[in-house]
N, C-alpha and C. Protein backbone atom coordinates (compact mmCIF):
# COMPACT_ATOMS: atom_id res chain seq x y z
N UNK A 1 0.85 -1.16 0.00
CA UNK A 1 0.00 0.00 0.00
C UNK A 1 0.90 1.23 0.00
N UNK A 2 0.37 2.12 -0.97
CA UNK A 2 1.66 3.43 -1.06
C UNK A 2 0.71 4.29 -0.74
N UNK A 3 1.77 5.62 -0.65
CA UNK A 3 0.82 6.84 -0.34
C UNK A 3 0.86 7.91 -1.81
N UNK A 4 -0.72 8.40 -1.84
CA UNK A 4 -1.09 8.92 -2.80
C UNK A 4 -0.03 10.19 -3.00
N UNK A 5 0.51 10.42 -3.98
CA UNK A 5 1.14 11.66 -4.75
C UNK A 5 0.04 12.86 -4.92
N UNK A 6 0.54 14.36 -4.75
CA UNK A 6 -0.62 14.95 -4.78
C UNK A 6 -0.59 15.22 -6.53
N UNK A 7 0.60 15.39 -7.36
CA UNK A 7 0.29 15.54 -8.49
C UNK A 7 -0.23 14.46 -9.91
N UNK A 8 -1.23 15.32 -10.16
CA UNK A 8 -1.97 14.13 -10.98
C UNK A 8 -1.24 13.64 -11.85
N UNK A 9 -1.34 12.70 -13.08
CA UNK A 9 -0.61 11.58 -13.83
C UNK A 9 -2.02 11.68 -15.19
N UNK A 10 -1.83 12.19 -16.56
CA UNK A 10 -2.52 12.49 -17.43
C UNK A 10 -2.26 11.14 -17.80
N UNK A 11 -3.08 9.70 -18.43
CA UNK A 11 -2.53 8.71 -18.65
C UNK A 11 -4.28 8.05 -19.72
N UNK A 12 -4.01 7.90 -21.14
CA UNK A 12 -4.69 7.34 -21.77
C UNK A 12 -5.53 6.18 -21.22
N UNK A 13 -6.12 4.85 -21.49
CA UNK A 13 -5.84 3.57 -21.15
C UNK A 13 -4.90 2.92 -21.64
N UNK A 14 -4.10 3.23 -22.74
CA UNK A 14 -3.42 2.72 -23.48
C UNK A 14 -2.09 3.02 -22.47
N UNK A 15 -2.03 4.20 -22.10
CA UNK A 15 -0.71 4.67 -21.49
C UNK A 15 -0.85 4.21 -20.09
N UNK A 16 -2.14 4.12 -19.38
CA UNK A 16 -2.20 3.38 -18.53
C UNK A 16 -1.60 2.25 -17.85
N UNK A 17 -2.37 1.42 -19.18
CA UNK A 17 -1.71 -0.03 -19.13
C UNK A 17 -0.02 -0.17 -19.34
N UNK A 18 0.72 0.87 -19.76
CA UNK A 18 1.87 0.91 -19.52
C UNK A 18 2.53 0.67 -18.50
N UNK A 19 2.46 2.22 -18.10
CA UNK A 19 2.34 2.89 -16.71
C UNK A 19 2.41 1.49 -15.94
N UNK A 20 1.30 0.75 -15.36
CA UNK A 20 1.20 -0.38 -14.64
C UNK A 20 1.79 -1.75 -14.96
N UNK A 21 2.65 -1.36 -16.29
CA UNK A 21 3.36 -2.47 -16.43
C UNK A 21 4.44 -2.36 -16.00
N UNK A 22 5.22 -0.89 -15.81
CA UNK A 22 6.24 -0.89 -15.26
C UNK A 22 6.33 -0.36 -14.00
N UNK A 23 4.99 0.46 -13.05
CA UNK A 23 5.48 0.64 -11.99
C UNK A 23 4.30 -0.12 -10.82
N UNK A 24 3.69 -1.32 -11.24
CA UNK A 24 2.31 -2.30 -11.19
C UNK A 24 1.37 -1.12 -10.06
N UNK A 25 1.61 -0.08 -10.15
CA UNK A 25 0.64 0.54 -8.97
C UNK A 25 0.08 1.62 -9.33
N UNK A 26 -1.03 2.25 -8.96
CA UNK A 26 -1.76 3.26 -9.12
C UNK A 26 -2.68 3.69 -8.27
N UNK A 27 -2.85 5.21 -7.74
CA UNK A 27 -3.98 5.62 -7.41
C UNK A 27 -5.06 6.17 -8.10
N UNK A 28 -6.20 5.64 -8.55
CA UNK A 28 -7.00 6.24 -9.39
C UNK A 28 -8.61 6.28 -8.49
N UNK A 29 -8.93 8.28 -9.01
CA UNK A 29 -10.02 8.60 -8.69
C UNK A 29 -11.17 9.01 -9.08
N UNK A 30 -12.46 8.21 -9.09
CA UNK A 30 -13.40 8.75 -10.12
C UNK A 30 -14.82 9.43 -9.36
N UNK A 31 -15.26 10.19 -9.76
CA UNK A 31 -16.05 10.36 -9.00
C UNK A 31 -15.88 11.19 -7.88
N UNK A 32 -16.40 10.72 -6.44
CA UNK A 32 -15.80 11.09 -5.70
C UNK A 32 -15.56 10.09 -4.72
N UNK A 33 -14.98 8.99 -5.47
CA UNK A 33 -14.33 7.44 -5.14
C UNK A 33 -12.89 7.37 -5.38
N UNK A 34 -12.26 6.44 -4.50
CA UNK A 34 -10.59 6.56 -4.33
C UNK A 34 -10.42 4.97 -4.29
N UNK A 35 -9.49 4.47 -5.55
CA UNK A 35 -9.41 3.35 -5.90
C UNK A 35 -8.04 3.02 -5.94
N UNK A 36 -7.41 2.06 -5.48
CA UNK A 36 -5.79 1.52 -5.75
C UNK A 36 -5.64 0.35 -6.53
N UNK A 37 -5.07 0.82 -7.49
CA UNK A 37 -5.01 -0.36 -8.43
C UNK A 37 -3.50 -1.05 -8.51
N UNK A 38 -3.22 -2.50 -8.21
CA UNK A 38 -2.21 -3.09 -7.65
C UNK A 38 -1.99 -4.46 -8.12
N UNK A 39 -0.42 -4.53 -8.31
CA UNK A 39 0.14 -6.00 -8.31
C UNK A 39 0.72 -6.75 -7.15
N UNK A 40 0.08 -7.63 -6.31
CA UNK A 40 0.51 -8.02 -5.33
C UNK A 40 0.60 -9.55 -5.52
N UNK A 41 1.14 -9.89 -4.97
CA UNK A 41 1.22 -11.83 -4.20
C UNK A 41 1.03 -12.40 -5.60
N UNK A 42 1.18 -11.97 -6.72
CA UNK A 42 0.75 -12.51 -7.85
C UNK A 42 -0.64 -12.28 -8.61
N UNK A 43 -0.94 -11.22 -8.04
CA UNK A 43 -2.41 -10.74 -8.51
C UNK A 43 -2.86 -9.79 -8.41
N UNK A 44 -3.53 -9.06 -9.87
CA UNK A 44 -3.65 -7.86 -10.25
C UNK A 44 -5.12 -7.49 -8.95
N UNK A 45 -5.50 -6.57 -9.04
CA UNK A 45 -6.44 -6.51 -7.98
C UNK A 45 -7.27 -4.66 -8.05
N UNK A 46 -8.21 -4.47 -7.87
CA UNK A 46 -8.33 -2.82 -7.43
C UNK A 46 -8.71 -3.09 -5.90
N UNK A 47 -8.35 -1.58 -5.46
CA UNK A 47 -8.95 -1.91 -4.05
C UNK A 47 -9.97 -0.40 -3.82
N UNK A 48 -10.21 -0.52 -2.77
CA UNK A 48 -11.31 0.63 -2.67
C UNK A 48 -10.34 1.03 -1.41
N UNK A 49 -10.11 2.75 -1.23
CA UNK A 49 -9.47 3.45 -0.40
C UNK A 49 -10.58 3.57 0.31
N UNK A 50 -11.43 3.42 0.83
CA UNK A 50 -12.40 4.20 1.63
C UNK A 50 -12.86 2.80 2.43
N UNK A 51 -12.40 2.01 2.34
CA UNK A 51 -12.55 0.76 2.98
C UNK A 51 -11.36 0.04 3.27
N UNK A 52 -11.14 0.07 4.83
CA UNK A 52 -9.73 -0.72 5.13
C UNK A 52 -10.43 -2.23 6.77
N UNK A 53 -9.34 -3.20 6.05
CA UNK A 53 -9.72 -4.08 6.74
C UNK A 53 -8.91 -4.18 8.04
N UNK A 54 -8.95 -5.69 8.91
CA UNK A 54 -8.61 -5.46 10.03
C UNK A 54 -7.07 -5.07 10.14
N UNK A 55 -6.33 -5.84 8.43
CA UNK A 55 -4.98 -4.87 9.04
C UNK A 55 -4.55 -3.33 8.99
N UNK A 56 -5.52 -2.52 8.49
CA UNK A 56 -5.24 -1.44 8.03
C UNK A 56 -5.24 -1.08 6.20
N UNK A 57 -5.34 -2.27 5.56
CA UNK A 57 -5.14 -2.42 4.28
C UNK A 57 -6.13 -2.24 3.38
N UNK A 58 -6.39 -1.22 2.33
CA UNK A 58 -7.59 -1.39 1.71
C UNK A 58 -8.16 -2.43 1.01
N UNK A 59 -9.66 -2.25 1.03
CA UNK A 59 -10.38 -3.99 1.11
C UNK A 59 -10.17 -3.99 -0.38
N UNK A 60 -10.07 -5.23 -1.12
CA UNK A 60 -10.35 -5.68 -2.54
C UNK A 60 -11.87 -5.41 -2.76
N UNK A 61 -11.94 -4.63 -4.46
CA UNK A 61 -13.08 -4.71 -4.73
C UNK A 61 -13.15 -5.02 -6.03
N UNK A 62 -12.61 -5.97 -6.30
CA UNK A 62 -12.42 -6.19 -7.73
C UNK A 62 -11.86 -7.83 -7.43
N UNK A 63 -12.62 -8.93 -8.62
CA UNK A 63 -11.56 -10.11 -8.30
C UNK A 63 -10.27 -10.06 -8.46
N UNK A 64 -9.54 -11.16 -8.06
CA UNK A 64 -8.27 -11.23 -8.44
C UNK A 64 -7.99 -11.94 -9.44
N UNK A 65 -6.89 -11.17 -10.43
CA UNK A 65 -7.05 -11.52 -11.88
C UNK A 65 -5.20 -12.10 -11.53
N UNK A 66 -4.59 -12.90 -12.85
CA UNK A 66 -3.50 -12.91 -12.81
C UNK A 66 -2.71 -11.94 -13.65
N UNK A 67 -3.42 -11.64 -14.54
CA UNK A 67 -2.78 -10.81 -15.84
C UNK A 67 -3.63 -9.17 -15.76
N UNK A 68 -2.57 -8.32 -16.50
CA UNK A 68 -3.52 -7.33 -16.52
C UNK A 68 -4.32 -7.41 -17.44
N UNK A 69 -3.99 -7.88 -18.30
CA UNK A 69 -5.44 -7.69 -19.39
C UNK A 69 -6.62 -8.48 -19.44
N UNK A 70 -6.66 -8.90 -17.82
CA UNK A 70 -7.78 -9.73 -17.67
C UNK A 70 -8.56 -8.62 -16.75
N UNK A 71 -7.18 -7.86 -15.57
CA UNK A 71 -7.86 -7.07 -14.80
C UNK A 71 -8.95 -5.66 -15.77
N UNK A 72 -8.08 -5.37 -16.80
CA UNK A 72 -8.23 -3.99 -17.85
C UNK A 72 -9.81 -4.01 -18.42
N UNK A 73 -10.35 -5.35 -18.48
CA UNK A 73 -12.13 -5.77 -19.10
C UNK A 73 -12.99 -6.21 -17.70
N UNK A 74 -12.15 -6.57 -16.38
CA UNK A 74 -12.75 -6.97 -15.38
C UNK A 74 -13.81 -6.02 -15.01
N UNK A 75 -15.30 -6.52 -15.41
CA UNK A 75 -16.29 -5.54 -14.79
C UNK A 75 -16.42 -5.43 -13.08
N UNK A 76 -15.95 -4.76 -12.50
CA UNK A 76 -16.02 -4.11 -10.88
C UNK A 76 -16.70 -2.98 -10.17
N UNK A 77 -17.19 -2.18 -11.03
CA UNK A 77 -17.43 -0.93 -10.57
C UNK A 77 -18.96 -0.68 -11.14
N UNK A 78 -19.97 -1.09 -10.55
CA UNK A 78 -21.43 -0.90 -11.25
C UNK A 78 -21.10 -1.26 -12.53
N UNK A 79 -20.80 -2.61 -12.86
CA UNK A 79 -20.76 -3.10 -13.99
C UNK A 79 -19.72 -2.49 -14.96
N UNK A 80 -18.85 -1.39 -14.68
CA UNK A 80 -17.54 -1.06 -15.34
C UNK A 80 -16.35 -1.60 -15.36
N UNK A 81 -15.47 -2.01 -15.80
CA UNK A 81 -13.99 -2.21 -16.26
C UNK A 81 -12.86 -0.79 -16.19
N UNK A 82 -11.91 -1.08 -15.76
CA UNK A 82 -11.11 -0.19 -15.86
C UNK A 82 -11.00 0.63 -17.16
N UNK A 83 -11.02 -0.38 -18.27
CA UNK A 83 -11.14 0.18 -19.50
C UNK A 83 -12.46 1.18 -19.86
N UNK A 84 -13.65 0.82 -19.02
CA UNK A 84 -14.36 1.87 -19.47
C UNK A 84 -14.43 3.11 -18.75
N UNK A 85 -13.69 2.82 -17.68
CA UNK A 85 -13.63 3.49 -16.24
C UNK A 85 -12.48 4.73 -16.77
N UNK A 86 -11.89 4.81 -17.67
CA UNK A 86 -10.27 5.40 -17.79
C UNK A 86 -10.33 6.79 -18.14
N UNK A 87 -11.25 6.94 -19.09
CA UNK A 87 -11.75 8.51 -19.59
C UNK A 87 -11.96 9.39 -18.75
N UNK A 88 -12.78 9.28 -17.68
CA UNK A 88 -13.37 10.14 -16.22
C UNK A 88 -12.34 9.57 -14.95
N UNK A 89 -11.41 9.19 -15.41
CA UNK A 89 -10.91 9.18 -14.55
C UNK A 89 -9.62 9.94 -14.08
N UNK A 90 -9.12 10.06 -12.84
CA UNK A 90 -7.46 10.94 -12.43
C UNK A 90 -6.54 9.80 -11.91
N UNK A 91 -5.68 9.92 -12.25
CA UNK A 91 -4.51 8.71 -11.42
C UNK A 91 -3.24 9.87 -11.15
N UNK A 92 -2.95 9.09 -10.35
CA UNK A 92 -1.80 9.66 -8.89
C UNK A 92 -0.97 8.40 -8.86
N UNK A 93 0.60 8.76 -9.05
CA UNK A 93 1.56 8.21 -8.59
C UNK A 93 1.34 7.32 -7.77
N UNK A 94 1.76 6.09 -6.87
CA UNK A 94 1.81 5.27 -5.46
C UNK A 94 3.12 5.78 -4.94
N UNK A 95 3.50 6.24 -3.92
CA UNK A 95 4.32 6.55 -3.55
C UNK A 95 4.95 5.46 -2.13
N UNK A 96 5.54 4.79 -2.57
CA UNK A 96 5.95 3.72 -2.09
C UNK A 96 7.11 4.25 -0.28
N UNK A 97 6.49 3.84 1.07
CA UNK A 97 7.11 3.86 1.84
C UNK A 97 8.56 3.18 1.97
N UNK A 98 9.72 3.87 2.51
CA UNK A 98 11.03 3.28 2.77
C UNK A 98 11.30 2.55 1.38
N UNK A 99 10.86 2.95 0.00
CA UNK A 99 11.67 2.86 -1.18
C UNK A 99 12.45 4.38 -1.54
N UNK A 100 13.34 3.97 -2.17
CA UNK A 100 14.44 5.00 -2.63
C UNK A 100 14.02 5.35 -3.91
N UNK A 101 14.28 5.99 -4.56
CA UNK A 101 14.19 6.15 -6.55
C UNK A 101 15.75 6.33 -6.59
């Protein structure tokens, strides 16, 4: 779990799916909903920021996919996909604790 960057990240879906290929993390906000989109333990995943479980960790709201381009069509969001989700949406850096650049 990283902490949100305050400057936004202009990112196509196309550039998106980049983006998360090389840095597997994202904060993305639609609405007035706060979503983390993540590669963990072997699995792509979104999570919902506004919901944290007993460790502190935001809850999954999206299945767990292995690939992204399974997560990119995964309907999660009132029947949306990231892919349809991408247009209205803002993404923010993950700013990763006790990593260096």
């Amino acid at each position: 779990m990283g902490l949100k960057a305050d400057e936004t990240i202009p990112l196509s879906f196309e550039e998106l799916l980049g983006y998360l290929r090389s840095k597997t993390r994202v904060f993305m906000d639609i609405d007035d909903d706060q979503y983390y989109i993540t590669h963990t333990d072997g699995y792509w995943r979104v999570q919902d920021c506004s919901k944290l479980n007993e460790k502190g960790r935001f809850t999954d709201c999206s299945e767990l996919v292995t690939t992204l381009s399974e997560l990119a069509e995964l309907p999660w969001r009132d029947g949306q996909s990231l892919h349809d989700l991408c247009d209205n949406a803002t993404f923010h850096e993950s700013i990763q604790e006790g990593w260096t650049l």
